[in-house]
PDB file of N, CA and C in Angstrom:
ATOM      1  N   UNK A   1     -59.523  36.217 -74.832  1.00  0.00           N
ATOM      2  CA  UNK A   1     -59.325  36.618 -73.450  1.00  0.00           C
ATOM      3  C   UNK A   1     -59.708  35.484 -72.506  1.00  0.00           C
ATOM      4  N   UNK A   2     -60.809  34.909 -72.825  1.00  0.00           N
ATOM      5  CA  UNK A   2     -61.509  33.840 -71.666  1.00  0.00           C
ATOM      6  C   UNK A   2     -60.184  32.555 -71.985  1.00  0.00           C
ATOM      7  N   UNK A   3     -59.654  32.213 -73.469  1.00  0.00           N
ATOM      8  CA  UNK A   3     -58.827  31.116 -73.352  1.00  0.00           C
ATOM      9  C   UNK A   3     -57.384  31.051 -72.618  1.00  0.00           C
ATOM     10  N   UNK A   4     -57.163  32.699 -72.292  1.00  0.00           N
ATOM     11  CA  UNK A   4     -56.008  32.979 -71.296  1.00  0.00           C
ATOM     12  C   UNK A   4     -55.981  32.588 -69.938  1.00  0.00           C
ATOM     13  N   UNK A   5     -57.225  33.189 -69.783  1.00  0.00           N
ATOM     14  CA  UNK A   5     -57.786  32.811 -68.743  1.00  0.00           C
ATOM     15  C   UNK A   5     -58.044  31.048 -67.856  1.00  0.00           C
ATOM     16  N   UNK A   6     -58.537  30.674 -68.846  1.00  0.00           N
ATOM     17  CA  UNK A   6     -58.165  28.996 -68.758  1.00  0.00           C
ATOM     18  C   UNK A   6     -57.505  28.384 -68.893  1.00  0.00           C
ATOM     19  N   UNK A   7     -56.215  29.000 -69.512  1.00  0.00           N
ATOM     20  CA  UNK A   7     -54.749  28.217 -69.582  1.00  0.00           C
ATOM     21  C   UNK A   7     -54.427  28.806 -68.383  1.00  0.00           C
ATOM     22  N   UNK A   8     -54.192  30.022 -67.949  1.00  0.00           N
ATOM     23  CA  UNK A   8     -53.685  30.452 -66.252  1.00  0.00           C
ATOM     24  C   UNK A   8     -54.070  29.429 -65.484  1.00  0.00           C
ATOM     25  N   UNK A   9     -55.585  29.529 -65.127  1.00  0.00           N
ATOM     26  CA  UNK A   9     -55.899  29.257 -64.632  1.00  0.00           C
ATOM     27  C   UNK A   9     -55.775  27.044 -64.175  1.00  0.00           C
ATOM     28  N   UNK A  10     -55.657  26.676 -65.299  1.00  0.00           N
ATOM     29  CA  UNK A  10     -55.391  25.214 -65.457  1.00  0.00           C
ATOM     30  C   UNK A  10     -53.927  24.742 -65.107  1.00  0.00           C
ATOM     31  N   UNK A  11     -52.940  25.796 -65.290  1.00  0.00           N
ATOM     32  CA  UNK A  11     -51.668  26.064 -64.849  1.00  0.00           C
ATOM     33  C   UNK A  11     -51.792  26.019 -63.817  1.00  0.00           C
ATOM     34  N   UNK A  12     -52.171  27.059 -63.173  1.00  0.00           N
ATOM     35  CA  UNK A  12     -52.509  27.059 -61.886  1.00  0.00           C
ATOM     36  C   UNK A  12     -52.813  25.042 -60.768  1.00  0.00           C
ATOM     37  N   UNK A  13     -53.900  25.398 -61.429  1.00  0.00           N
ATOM     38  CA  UNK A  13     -54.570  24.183 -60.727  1.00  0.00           C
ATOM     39  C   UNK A  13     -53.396  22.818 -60.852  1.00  0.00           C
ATOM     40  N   UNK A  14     -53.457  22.764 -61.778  1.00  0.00           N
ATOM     41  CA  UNK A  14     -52.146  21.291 -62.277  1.00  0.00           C
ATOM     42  C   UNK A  14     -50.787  21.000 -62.284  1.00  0.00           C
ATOM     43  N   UNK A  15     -50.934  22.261 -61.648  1.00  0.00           N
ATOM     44  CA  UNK A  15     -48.955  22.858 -60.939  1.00  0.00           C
ATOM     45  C   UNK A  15     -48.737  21.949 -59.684  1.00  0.00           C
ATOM     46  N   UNK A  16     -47.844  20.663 -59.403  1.00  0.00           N
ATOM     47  CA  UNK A  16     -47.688  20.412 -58.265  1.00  0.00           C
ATOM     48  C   UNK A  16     -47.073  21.546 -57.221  1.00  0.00           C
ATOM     49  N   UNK A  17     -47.763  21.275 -55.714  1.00  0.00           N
ATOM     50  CA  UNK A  17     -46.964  22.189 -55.172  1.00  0.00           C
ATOM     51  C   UNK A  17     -45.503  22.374 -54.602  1.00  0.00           C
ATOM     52  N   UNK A  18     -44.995  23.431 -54.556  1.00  0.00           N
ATOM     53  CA  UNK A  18     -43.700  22.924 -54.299  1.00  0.00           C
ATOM     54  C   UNK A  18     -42.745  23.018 -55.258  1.00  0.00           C
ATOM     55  N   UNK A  19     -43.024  23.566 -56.764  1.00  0.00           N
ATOM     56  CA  UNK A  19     -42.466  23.351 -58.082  1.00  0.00           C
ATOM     57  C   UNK A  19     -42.003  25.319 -57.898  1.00  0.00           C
ATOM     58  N   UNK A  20     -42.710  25.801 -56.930  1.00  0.00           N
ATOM     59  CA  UNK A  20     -41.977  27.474 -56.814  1.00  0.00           C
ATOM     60  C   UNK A  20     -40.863  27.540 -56.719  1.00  0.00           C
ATOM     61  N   UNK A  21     -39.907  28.390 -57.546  1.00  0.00           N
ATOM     62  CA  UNK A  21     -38.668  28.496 -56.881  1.00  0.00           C
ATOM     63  C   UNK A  21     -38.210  29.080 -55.699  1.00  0.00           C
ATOM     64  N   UNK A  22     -37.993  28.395 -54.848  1.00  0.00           N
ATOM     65  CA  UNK A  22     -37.328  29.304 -53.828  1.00  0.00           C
ATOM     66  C   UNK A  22     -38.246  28.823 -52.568  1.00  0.00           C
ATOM     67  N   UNK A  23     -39.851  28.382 -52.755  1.00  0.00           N
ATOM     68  CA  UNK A  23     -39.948  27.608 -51.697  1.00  0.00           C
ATOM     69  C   UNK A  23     -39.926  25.987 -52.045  1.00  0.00           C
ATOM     70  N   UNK A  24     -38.817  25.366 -52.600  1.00  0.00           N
ATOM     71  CA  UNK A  24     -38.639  23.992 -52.386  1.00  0.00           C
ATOM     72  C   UNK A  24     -37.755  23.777 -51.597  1.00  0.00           C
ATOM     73  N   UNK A  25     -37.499  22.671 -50.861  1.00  0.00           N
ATOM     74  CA  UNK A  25     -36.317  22.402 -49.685  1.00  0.00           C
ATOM     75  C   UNK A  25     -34.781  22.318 -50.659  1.00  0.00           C
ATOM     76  N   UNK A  26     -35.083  22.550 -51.861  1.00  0.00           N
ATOM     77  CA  UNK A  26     -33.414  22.179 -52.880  1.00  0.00           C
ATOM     78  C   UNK A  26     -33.199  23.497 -52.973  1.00  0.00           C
ATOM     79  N   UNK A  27     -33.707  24.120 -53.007  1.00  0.00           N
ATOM     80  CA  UNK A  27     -33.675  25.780 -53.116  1.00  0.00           C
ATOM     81  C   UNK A  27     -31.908  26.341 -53.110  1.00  0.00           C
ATOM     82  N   UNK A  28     -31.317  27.221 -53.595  1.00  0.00           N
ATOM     83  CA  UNK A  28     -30.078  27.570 -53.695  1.00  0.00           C
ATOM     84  C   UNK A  28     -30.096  28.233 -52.344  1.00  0.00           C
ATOM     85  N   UNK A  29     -30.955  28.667 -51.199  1.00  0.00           N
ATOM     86  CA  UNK A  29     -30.796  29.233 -50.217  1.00  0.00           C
ATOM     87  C   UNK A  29     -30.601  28.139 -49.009  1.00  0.00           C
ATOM     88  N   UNK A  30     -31.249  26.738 -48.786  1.00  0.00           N
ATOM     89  CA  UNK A  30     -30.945  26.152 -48.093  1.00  0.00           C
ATOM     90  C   UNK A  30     -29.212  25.768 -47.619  1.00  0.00           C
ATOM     91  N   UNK A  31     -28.314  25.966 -49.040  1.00  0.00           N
ATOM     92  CA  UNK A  31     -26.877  25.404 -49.129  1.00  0.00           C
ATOM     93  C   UNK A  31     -25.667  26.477 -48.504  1.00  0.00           C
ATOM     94  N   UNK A  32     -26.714  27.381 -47.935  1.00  0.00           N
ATOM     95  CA  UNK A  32     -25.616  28.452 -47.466  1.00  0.00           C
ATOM     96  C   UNK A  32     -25.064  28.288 -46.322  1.00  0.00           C
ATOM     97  N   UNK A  33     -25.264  27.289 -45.646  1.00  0.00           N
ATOM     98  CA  UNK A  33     -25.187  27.189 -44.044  1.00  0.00           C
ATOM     99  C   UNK A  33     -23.612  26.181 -43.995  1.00  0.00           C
ATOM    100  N   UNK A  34     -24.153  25.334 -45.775  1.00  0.00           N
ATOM    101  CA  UNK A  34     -23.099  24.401 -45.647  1.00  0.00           C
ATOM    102  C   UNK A  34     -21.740  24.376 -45.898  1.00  0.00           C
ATOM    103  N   UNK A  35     -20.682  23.825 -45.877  1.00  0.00           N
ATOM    104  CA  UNK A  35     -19.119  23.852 -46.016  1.00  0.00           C
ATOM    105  C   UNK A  35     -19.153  23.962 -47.718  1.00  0.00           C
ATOM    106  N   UNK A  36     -18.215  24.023 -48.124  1.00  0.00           N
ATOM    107  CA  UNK A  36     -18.529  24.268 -49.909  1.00  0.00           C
ATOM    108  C   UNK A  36     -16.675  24.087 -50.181  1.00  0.00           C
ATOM    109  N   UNK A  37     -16.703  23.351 -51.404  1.00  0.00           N
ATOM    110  CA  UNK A  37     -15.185  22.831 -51.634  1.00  0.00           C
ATOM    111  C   UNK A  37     -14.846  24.085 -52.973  1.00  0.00           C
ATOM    112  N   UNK A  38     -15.172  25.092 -52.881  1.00  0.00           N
ATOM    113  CA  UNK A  38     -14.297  26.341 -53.887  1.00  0.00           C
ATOM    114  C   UNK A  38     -13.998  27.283 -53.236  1.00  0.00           C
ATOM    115  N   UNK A  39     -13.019  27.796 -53.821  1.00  0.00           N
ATOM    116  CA  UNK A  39     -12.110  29.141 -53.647  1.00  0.00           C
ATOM    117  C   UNK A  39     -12.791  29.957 -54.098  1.00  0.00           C
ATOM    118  N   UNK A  40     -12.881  31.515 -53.033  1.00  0.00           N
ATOM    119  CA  UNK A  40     -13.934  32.266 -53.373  1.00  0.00           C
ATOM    120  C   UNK A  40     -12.532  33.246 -53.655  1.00  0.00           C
ATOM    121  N   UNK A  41     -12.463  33.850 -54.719  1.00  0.00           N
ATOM    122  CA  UNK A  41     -11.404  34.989 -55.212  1.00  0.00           C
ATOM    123  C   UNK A  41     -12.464  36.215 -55.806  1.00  0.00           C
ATOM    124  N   UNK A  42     -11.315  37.232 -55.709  1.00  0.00           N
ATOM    125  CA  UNK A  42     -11.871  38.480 -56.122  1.00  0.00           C
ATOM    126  C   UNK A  42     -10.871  39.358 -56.684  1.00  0.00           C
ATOM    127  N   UNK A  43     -11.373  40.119 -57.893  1.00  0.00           N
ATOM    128  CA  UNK A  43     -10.656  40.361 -58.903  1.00  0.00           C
ATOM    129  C   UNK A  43     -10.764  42.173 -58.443  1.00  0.00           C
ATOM    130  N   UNK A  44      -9.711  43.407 -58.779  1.00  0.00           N
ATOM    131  CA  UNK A  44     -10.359  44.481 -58.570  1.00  0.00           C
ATOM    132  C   UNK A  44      -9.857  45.234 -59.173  1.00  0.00           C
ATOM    133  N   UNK A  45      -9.675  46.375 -59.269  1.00  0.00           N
ATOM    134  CA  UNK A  45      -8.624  47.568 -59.952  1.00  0.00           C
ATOM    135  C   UNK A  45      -8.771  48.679 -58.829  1.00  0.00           C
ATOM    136  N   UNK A  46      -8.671  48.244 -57.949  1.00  0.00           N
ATOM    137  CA  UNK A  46      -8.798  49.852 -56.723  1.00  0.00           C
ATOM    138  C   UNK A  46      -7.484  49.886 -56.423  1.00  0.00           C
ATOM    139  N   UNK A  47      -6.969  51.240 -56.071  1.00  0.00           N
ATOM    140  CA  UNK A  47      -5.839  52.427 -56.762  1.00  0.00           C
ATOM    141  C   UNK A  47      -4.924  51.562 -55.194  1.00  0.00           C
ATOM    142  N   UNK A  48      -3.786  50.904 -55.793  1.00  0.00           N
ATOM    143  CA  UNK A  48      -2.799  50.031 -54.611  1.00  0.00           C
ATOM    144  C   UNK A  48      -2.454  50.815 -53.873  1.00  0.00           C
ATOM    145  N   UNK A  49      -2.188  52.884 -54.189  1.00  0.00           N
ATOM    146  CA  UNK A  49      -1.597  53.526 -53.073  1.00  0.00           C
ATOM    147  C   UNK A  49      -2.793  54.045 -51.655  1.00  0.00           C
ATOM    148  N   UNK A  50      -3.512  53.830 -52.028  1.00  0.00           N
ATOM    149  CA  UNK A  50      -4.775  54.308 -51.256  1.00  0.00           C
ATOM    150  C   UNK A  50      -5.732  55.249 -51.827  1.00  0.00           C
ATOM    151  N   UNK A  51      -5.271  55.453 -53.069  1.00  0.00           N
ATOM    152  CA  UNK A  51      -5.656  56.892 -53.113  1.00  0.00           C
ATOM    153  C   UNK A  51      -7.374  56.529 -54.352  1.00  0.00           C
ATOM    154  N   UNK A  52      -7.741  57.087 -55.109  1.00  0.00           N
ATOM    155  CA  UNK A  52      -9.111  57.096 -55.595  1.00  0.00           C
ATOM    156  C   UNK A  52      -8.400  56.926 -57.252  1.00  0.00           C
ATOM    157  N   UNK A  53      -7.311  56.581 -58.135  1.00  0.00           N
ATOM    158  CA  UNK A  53      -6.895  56.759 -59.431  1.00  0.00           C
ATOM    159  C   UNK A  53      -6.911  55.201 -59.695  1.00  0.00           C
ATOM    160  N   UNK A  54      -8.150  54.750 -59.564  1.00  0.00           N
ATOM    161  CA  UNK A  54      -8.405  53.188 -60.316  1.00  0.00           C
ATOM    162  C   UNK A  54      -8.314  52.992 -61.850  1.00  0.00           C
ATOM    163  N   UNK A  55      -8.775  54.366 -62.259  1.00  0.00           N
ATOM    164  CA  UNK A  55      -9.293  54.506 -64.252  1.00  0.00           C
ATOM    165  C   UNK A  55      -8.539  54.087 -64.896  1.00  0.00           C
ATOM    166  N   UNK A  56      -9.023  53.858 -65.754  1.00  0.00           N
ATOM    167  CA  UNK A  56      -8.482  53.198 -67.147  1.00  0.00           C
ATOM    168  C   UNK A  56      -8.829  53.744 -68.137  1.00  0.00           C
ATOM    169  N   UNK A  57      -8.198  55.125 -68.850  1.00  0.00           N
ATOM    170  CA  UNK A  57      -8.684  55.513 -69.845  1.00  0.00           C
ATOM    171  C   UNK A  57      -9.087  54.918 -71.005  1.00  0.00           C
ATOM    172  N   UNK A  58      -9.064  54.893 -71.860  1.00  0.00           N
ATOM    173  CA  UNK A  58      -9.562  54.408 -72.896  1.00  0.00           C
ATOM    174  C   UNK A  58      -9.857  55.268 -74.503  1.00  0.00           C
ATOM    175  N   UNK A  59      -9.201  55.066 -75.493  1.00  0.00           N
ATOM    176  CA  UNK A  59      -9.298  56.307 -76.637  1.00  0.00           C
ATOM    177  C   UNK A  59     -10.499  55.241 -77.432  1.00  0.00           C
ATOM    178  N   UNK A  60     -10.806  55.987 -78.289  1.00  0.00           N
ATOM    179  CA  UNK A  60     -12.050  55.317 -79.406  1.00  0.00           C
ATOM    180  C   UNK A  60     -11.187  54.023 -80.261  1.00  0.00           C
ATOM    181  N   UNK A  61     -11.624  52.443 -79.788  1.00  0.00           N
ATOM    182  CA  UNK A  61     -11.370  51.538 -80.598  1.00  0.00           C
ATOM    183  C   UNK A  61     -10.268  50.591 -79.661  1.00  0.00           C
ATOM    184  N   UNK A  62     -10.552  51.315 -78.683  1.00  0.00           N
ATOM    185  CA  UNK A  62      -8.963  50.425 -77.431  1.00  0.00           C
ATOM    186  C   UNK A  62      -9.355  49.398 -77.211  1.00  0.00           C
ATOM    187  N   UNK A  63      -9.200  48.575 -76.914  1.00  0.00           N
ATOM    188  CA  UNK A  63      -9.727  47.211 -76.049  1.00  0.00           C
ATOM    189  C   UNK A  63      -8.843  47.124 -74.592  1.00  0.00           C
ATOM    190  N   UNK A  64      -9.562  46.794 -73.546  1.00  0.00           N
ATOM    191  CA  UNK A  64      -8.856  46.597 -72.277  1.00  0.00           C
ATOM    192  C   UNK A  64      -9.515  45.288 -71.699  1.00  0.00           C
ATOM    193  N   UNK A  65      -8.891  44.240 -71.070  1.00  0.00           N
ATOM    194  CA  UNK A  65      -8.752  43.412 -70.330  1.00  0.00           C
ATOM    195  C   UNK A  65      -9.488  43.493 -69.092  1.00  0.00           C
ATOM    196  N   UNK A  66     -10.817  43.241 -68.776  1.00  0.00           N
ATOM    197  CA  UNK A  66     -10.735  43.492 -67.111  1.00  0.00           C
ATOM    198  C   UNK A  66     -10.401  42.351 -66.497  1.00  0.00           C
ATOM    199  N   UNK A  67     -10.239  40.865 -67.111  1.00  0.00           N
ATOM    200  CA  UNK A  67     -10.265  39.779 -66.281  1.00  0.00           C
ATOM    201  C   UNK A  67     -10.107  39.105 -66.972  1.00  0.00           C
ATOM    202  N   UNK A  68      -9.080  37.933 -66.340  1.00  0.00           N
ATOM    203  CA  UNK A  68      -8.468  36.622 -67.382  1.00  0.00           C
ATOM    204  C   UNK A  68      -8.026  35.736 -66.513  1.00  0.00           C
ATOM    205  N   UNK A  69      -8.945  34.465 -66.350  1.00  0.00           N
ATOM    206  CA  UNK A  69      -8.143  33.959 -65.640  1.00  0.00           C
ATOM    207  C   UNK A  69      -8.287  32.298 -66.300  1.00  0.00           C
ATOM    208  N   UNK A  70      -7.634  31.116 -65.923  1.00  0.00           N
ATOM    209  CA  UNK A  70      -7.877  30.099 -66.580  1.00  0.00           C
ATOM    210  C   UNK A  70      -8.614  28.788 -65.835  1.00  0.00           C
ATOM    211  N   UNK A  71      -9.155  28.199 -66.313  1.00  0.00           N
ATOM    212  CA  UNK A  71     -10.203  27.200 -65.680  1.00  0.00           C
ATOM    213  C   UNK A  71     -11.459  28.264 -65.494  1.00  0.00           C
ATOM    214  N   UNK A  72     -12.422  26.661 -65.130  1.00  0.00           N
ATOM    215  CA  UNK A  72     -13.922  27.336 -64.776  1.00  0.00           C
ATOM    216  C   UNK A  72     -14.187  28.140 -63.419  1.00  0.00           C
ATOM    217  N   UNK A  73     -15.149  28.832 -63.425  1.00  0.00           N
ATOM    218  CA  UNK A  73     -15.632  29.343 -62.528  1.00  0.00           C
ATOM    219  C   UNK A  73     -16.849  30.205 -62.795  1.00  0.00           C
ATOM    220  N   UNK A  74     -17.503  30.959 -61.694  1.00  0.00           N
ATOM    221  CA  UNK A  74     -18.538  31.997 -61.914  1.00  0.00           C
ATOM    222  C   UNK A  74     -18.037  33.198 -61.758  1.00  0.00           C
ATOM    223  N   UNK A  75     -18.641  34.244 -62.856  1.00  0.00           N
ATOM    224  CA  UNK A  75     -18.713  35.840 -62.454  1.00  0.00           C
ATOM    225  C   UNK A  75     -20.119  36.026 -61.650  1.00  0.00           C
ATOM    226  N   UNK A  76     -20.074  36.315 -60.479  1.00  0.00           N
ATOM    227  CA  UNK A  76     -21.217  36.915 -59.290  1.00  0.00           C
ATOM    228  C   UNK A  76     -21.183  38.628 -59.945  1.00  0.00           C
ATOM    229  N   UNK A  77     -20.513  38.978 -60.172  1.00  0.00           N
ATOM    230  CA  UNK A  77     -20.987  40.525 -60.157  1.00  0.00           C
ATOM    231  C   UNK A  77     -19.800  41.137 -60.968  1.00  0.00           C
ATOM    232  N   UNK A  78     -20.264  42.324 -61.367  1.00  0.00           N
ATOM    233  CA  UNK A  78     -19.426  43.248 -61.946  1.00  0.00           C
ATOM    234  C   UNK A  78     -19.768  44.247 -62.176  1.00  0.00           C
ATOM    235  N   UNK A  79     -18.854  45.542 -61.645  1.00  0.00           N
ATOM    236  CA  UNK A  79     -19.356  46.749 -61.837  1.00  0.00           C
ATOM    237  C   UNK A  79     -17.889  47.741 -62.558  1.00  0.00           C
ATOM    238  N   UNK A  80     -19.125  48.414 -62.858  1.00  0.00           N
ATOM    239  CA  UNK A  80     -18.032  49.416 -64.104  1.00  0.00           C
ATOM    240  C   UNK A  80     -18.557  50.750 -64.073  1.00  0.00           C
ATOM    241  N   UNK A  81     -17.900  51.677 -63.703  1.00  0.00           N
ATOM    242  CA  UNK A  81     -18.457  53.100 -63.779  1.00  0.00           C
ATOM    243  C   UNK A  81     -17.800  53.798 -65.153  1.00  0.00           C
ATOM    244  N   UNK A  82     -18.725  54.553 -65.722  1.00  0.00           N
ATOM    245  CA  UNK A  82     -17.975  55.398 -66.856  1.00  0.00           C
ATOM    246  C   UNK A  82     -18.017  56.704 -66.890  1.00  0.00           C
ATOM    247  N   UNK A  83     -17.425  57.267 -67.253  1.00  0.00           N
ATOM    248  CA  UNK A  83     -16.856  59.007 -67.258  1.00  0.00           C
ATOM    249  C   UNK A  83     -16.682  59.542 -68.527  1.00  0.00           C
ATOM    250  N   UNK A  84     -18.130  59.760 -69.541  1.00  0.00           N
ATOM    251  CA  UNK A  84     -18.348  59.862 -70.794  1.00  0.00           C
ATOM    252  C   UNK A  84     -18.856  61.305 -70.793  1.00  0.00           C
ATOM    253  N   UNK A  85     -18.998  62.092 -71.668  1.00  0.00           N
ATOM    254  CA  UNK A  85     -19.836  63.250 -72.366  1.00  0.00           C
ATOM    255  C   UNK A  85     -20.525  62.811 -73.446  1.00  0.00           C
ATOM    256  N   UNK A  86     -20.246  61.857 -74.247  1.00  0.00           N
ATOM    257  CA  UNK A  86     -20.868  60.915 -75.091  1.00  0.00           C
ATOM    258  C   UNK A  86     -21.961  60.915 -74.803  1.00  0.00           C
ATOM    259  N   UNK A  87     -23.006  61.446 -75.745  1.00  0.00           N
ATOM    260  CA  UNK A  87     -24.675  60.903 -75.177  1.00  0.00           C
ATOM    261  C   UNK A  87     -25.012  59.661 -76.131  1.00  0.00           C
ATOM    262  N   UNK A  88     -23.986  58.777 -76.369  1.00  0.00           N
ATOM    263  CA  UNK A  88     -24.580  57.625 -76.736  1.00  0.00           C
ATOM    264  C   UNK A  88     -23.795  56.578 -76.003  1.00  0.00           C
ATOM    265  N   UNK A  89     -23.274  56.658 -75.264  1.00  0.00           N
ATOM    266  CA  UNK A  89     -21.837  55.953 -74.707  1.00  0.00           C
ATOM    267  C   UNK A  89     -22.458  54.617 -74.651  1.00  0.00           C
ATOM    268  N   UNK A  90     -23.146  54.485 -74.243  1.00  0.00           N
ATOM    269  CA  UNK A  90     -23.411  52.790 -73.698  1.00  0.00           C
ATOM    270  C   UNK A  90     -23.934  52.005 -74.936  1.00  0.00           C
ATOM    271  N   UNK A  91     -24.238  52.925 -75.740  1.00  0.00           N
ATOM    272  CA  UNK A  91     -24.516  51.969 -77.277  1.00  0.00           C
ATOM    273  C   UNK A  91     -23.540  51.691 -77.956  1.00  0.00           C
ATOM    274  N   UNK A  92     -22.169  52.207 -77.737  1.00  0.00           N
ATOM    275  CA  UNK A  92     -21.036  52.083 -78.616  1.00  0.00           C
ATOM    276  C   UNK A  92     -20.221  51.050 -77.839  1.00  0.00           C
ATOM    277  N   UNK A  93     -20.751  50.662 -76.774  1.00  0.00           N
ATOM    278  CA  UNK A  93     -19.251  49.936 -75.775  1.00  0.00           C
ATOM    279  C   UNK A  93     -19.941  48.536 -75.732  1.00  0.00           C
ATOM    280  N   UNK A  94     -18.587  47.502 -75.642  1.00  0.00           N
ATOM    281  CA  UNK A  94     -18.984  46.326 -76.114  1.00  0.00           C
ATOM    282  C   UNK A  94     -18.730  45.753 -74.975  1.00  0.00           C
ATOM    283  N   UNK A  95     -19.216  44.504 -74.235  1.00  0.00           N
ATOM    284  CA  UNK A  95     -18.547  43.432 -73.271  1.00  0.00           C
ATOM    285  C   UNK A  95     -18.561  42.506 -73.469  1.00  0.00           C
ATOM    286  N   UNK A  96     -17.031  42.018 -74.069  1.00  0.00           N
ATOM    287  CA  UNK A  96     -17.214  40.018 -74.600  1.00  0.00           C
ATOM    288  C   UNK A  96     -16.912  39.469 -73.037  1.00  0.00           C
ATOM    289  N   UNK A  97     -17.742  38.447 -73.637  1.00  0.00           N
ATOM    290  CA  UNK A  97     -17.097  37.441 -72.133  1.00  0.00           C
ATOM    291  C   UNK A  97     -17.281  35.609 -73.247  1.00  0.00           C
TER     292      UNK A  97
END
């Protein structure tokens, strides 16, 4: 217990400051103000007539596509709602990327 204590604590002490994320001036929050050379796109499945029929059924063993596109880039987010009775549903479903 006391040698935990003295590694924290020596951590502590011998940490330059400034090595926090998020308060250094390089910080990913300073760059928001600035011009940025990428295309911000967005991918969706919401229902083209207006209406709320986005789903994608799915039978046991289907595979579906949510996104394909070519060259690099980042996924920021992704959301997926499911409509199971399955009380194991989320242990059986896979997401390759």
């Amino acid at each position: 217990m006391n040698r935990c204590l003295l590694i924290l604590l020596g951590f502590f002490l011998f940490t330059p400051p400034g090595t926090a994320f998020g308060q250094a001036p390089s910080d990913l929050l300073s760059g928001l103000t600035r011009p940025h050379n990428y295309t911000l796109k967005r991918v969706s499945s919401y229902d083209r007539t207006g209406g709320n029929e986005d789903y994608r059924p799915l039978a046991a063993g289907e595979t579906l596509t949510l996104f394909d596109e070519a060259g690099p880039g980042e996924i920021s987010h992704v959301w997926i709602t499911i409509a199971s009775n399955e009380r194991f549903h989320l242990k059986k479903m896979v997401l390759r990327m």
